[in-house]
Structure formats: C-alpha cells, structure tokens
Protein backbone atom coordinates (compact mmCIF):
# COMPACT_ATOMS: atom_id res chain seq x y z
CA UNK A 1 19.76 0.75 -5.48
CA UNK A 2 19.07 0.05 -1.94
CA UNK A 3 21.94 -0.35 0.68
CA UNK A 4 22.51 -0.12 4.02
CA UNK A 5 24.69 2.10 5.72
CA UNK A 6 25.81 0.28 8.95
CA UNK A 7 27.51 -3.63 8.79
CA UNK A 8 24.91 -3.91 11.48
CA UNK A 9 22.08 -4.24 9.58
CA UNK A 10 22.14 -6.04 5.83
CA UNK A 11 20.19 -5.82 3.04
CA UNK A 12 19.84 -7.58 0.10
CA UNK A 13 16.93 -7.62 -2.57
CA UNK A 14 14.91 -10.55 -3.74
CA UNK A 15 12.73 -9.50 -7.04
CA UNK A 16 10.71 -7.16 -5.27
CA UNK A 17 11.56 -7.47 -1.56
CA UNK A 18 14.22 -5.78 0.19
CA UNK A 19 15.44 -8.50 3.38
CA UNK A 20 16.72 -6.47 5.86
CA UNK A 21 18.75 -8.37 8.20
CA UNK A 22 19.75 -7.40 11.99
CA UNK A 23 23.55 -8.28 12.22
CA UNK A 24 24.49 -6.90 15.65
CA UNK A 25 26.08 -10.05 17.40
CA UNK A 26 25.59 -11.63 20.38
CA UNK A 27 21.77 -10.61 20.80
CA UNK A 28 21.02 -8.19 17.45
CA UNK A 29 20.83 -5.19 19.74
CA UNK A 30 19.60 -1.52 18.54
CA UNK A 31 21.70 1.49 18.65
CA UNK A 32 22.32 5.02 17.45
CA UNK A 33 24.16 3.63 14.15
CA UNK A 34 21.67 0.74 13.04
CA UNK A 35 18.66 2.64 14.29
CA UNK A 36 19.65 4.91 11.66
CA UNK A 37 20.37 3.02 9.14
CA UNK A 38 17.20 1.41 9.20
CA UNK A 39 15.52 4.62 8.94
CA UNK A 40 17.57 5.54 5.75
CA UNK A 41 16.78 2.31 4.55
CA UNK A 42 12.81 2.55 4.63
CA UNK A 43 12.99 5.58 2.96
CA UNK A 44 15.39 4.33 0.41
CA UNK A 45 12.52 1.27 -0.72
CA UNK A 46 9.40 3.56 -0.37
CA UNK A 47 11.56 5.77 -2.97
CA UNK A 48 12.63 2.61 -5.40
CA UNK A 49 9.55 1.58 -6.79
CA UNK A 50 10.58 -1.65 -8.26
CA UNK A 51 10.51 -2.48 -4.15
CA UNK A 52 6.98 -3.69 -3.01
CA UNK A 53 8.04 -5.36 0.31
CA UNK A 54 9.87 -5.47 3.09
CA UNK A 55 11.02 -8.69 5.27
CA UNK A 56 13.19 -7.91 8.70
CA UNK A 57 14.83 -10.86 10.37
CA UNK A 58 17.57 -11.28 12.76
CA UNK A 59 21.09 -13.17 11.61
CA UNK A 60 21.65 -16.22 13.34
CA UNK A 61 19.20 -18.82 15.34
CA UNK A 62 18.69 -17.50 18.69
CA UNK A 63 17.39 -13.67 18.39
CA UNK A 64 15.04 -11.46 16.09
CA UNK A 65 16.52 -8.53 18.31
CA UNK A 66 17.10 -8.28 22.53
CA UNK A 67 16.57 -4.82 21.91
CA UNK A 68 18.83 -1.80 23.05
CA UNK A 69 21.77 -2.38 24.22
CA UNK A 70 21.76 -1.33 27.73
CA UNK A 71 25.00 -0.29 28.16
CA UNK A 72 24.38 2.95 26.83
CA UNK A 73 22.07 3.61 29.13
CA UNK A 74 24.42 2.73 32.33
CA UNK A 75 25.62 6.44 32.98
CA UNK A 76 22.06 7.73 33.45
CA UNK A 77 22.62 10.78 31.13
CA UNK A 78 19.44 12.13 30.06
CA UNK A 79 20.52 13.39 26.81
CA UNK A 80 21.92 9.96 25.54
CA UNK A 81 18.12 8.69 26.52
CA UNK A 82 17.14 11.56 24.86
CA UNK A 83 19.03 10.99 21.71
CA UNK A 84 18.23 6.89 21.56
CA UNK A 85 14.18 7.33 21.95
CA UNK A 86 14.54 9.84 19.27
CA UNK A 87 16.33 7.42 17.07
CA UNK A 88 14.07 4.42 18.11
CA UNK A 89 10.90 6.99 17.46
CA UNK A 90 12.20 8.27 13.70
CA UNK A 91 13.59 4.60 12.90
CA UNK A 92 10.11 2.50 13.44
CA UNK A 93 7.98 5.23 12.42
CA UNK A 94 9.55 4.86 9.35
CA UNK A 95 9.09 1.29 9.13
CA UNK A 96 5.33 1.62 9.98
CA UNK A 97 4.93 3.81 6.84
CA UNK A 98 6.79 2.45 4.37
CA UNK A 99 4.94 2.45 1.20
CA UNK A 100 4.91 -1.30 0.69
CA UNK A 101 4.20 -4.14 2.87
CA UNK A 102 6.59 -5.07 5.68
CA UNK A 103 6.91 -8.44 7.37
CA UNK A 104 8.67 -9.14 10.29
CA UNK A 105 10.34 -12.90 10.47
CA UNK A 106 10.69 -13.54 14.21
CA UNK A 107 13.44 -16.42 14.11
CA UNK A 108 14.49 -16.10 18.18
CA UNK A 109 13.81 -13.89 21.25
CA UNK A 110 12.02 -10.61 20.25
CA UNK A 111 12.51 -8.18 23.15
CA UNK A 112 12.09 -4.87 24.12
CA UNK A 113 12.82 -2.86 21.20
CA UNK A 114 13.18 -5.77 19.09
CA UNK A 115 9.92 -6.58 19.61
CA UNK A 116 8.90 -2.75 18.90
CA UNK A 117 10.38 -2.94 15.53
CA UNK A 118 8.39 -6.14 14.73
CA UNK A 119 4.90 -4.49 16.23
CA UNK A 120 5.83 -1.30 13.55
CA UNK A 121 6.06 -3.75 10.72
CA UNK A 122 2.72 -4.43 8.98
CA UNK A 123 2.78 -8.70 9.21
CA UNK A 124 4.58 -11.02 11.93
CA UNK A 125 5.61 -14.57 11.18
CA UNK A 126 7.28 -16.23 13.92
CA UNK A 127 8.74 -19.22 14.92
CA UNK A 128 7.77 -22.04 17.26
CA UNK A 129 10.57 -21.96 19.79
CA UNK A 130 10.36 -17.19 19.77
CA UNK A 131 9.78 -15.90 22.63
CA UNK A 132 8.08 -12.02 23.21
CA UNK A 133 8.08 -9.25 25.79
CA UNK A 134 8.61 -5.53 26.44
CA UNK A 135 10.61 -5.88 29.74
CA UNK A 136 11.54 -2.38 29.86
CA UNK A 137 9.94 -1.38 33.40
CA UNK A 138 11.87 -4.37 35.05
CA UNK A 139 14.95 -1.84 34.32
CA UNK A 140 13.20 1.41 35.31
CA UNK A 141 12.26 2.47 31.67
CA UNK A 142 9.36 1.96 29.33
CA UNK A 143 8.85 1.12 25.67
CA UNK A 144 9.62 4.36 24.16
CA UNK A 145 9.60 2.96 20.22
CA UNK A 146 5.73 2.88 19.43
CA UNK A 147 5.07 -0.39 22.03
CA UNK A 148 2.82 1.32 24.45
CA UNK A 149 0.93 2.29 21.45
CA UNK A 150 1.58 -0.80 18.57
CA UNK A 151 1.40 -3.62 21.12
CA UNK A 152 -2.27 -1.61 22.81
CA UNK A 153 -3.71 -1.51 19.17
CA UNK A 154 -3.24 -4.69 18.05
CA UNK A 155 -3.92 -6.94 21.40
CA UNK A 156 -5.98 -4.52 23.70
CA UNK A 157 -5.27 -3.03 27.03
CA UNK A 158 -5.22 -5.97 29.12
CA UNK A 159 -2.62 -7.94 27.14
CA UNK A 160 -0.45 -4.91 26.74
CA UNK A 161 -1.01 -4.06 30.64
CA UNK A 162 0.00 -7.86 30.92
CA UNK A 163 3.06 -7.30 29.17
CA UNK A 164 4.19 -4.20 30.03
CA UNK A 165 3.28 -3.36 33.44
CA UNK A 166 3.70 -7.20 34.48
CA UNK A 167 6.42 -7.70 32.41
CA UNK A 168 5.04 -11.03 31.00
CA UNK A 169 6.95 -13.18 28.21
CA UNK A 170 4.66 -14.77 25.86
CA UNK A 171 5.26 -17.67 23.77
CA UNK A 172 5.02 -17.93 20.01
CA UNK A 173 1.76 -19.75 20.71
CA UNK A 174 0.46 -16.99 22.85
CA UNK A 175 1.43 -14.61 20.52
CA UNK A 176 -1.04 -16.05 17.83
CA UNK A 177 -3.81 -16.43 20.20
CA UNK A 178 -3.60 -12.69 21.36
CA UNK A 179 -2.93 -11.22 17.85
CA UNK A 180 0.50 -10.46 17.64
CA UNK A 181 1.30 -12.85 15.16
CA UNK A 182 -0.51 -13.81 12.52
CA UNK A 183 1.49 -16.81 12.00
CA UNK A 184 3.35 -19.50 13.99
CA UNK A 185 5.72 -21.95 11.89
CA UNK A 186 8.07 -24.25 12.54
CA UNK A 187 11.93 -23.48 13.56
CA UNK A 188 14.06 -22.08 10.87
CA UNK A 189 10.98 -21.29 8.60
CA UNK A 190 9.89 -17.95 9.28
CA UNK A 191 11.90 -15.90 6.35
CA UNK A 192 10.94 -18.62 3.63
CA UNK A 193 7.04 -17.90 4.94
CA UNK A 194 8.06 -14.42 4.77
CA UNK A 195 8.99 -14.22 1.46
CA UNK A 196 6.45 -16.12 -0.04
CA UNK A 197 4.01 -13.99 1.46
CA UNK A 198 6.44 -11.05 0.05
CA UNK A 199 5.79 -12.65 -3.09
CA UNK A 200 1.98 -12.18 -3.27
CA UNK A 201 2.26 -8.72 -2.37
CA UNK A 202 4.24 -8.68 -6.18
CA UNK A 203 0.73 -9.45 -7.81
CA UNK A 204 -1.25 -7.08 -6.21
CA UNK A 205 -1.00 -3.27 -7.52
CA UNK A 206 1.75 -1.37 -5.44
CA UNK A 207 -0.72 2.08 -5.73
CA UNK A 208 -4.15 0.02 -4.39
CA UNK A 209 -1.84 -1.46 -1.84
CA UNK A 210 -0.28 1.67 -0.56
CA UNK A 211 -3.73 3.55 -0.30
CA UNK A 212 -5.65 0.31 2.00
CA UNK A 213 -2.40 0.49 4.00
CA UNK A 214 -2.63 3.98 4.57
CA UNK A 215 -6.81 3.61 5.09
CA UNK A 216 -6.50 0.68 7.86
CA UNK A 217 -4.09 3.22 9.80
CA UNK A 218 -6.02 5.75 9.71
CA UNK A 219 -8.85 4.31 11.97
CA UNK A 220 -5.24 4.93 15.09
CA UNK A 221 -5.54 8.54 14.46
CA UNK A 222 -9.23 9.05 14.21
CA UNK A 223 -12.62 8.03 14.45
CA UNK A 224 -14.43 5.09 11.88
CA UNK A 225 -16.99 7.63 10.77
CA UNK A 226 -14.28 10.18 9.38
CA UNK A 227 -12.77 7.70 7.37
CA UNK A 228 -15.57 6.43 5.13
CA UNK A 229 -15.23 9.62 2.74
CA UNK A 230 -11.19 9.39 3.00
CA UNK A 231 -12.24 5.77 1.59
CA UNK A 232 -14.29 6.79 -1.03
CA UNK A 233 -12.33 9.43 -2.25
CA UNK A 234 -8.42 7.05 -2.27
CA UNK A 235 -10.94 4.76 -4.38
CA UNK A 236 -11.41 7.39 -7.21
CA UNK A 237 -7.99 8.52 -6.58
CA UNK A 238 -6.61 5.04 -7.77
CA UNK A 239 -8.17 6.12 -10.90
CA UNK A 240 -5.33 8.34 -11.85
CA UNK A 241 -3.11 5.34 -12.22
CA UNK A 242 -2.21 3.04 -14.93
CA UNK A 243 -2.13 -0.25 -12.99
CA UNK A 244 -5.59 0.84 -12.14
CA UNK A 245 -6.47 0.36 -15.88
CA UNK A 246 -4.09 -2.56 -16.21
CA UNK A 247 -5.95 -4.41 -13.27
CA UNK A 248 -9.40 -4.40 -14.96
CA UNK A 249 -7.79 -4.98 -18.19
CA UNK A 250 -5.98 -7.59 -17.49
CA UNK A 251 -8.88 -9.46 -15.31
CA UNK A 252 -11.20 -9.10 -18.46
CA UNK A 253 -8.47 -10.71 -20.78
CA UNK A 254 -7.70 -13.56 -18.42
CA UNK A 255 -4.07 -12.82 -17.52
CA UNK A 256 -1.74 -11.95 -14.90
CA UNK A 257 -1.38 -7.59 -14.88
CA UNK A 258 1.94 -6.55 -15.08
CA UNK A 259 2.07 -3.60 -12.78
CA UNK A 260 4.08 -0.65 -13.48
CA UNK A 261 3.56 1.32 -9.96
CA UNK A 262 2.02 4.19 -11.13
C-alpha cells in the first residue's frame, strides 16, 4: 500500500494512479521532511505494480509549489544548503525515474523548486491563470534540483538563460509555446486532465511503457547513435513478458488486453 510519511504531502490512489498532493500551507513549500517523503513515495509506486502513474498537484487554488522555504536558508550555514540540495537532488531524481508515468497538474504559481519538481515529472498540465520561474539567482542561489539541466533539455539554452539568468516569469501560455507544458486548460481543471491522461497510461503495457521511458532518457546521457542498439535490444527484451504476448493476443482477438505487469 502506498502512503506518505509527512502530513505535508498526501497521497491517495485512484485505480492505478497514485495523486500525490503538496499540503505545505501558505505557498506548498519544500523541505527536509516532504522532500523526503516524496522520495520514499516514488519508490514505494515503482515497487507496487498495480501503480502505473503518478499525478502531483498542489492543495488549494493559488500554488503548485513556491518552492523552498527560504527561511532555512537565512543563517547562511553551508551544511543546511548542503543537506537541502541533497534532499532536493535524491527527491526529484526519484520522481524522474519512477517506473510509470508521472504528470504534474500545475493548479497556481510553480516556482523555484516547485517548478523543478514539475520539470522532473514526465507530463505538465497547467492551468490558465499558473505562473512559472526559477528565481533562485534573484536571492544569490541557483536551481540546484535538476532545473539547470530539466528546464535546458526541454526548452533550449536561450529560454532557460531567459529564465534563469534573467529571472523571467512565464505565463501558462508561454509555457506551451516554449515546451514546458504540453497542455494549457482552464482554471481548476488541471488534475481532472491529469487523470484522464493517467487513465490511458492504464491501457498501455506497464513493461513497454517503462522501457520507451527509459529509451527517450537515454538520448540526456549520451549520444543518438549509441542508443539505436539499446533500442533494439529493450524491443526483444519485452519479449520475456507476458503482457507482451497478451498485447498481440489480445489485438488479434479484438479486445481490450488485460495487463498483468510482467
């Protein structure tokens, strides 16, 4: 069964989606304990296989996440900065390989490392009114959970220089156009978009899913040409399954599979 381990962040499980849920009033901020939390979390639903998604949001209307809470940083002691990158580093690391799909519902302001956990998840949905930035450098630090890196992949240097070195907010609007969301909806709707996309990761087969996840990461880590054999050879791999079988038999008998993730 998967729980959570801080009040700060909730969980609760939909058919085959864990909803994670940042719960860290006013502004759903990170720290030591829910940073944690998350990261035993992930690792709980890549374990439970009956889990094929994952949807973050943040409780209430106004905020996804504003981040960490700066406070902690206010004494200037290395080894507290020390101890929170690690625990921002372990926490959305984990989230960018969990096993199944995960889908970030941006319902409010995404900042800092709010918007770092929603650049490790796989999918972004967000809402009309969001807005997005990793304002770090306007308080002497950086992005030290994955958004030099995330934010660089997905939108190119000269967004992410916008961003980050400018310290630009972007709209939810802008955030389509440039590629960090894939979606814009209306106010209110982003978890209900979530899910149902959730949903349609429940028909495809958790083992093919897991192996193209792992194959479009790849191409972060190394060049094209290296991974055209991995390819091949996680293709024949899927072999050793049973939904593999179940897929083709199914399609030839004109029905839905019923997967078995393994």
């Amino acid at each position: 069964m998967v729980t959570s381990n801080s009040e700060k962040l909730k969980v609760r499980v939909e058919g085959s989606t864990a909803v994670v849920t940042i719960d860290n009033p006013p502004a759903n901020t990170w720290d030591a304990e829910n940073l944690g939390a998350l990261e035993t979390l992930v690792a709980d639903c890549s374990e439970d296989r009956s889990i094929y998604a994952l949807v973050i949001t943040g409780a209430g209307d106004r905020f996804f996440s504003a981040g960490a809470d700066l406070n902690l940083f206010a004494s200037g002691d290395k080894k507290v900065a020390a101890g929170m990158s690690e625990a921002f580093g372990r926490a959305f690391e984990a989230l960018a390989g969990f096993r199944g799909v995960s889908i970030a519902a941006i319902n409010g302001f995404a900042m800092g490392g709010g918007l770092e956990c929603a650049l490790a998840c796989d999918i972004r949905i967000v809402e009309a009114q969001s807005k997005l930035a990793l304002p770090e450098a306007t308080v002497g630090l950086l992005p030290c959970g994955g958004g030099t890196q995330n934010l660089a992949w997905l939108v190119g240097e000269g967004w992410a220089k916008r961003m980050i070195l400018c310290g630009e907010r972007i709209d939810a609007a802008t955030a389509e156009k440039i590629g960090v969301a894939e979606e814009v909806v209306p106010t209110g709707e982003a978890l209900s978009r979530a899910l149902a996309l959730a949903e349609s990761v429940s028909r495809q087969s958790p083992p093919a899913v897991a192996a193209c996840k792992a194959l479009i990461q790849q191409a972060r880590a190394g060049h094209i040409d290296s991974a055209y054999s991995v390819e091949r050879a996680a293709f024949v791999d899927l072999f050793d399954t049973r939904d593999q079988a179940e897929g083709v038999k199914a399609f030839l008998e004109k029905r839905p599979p019923e997967w078995i993730n393994g």
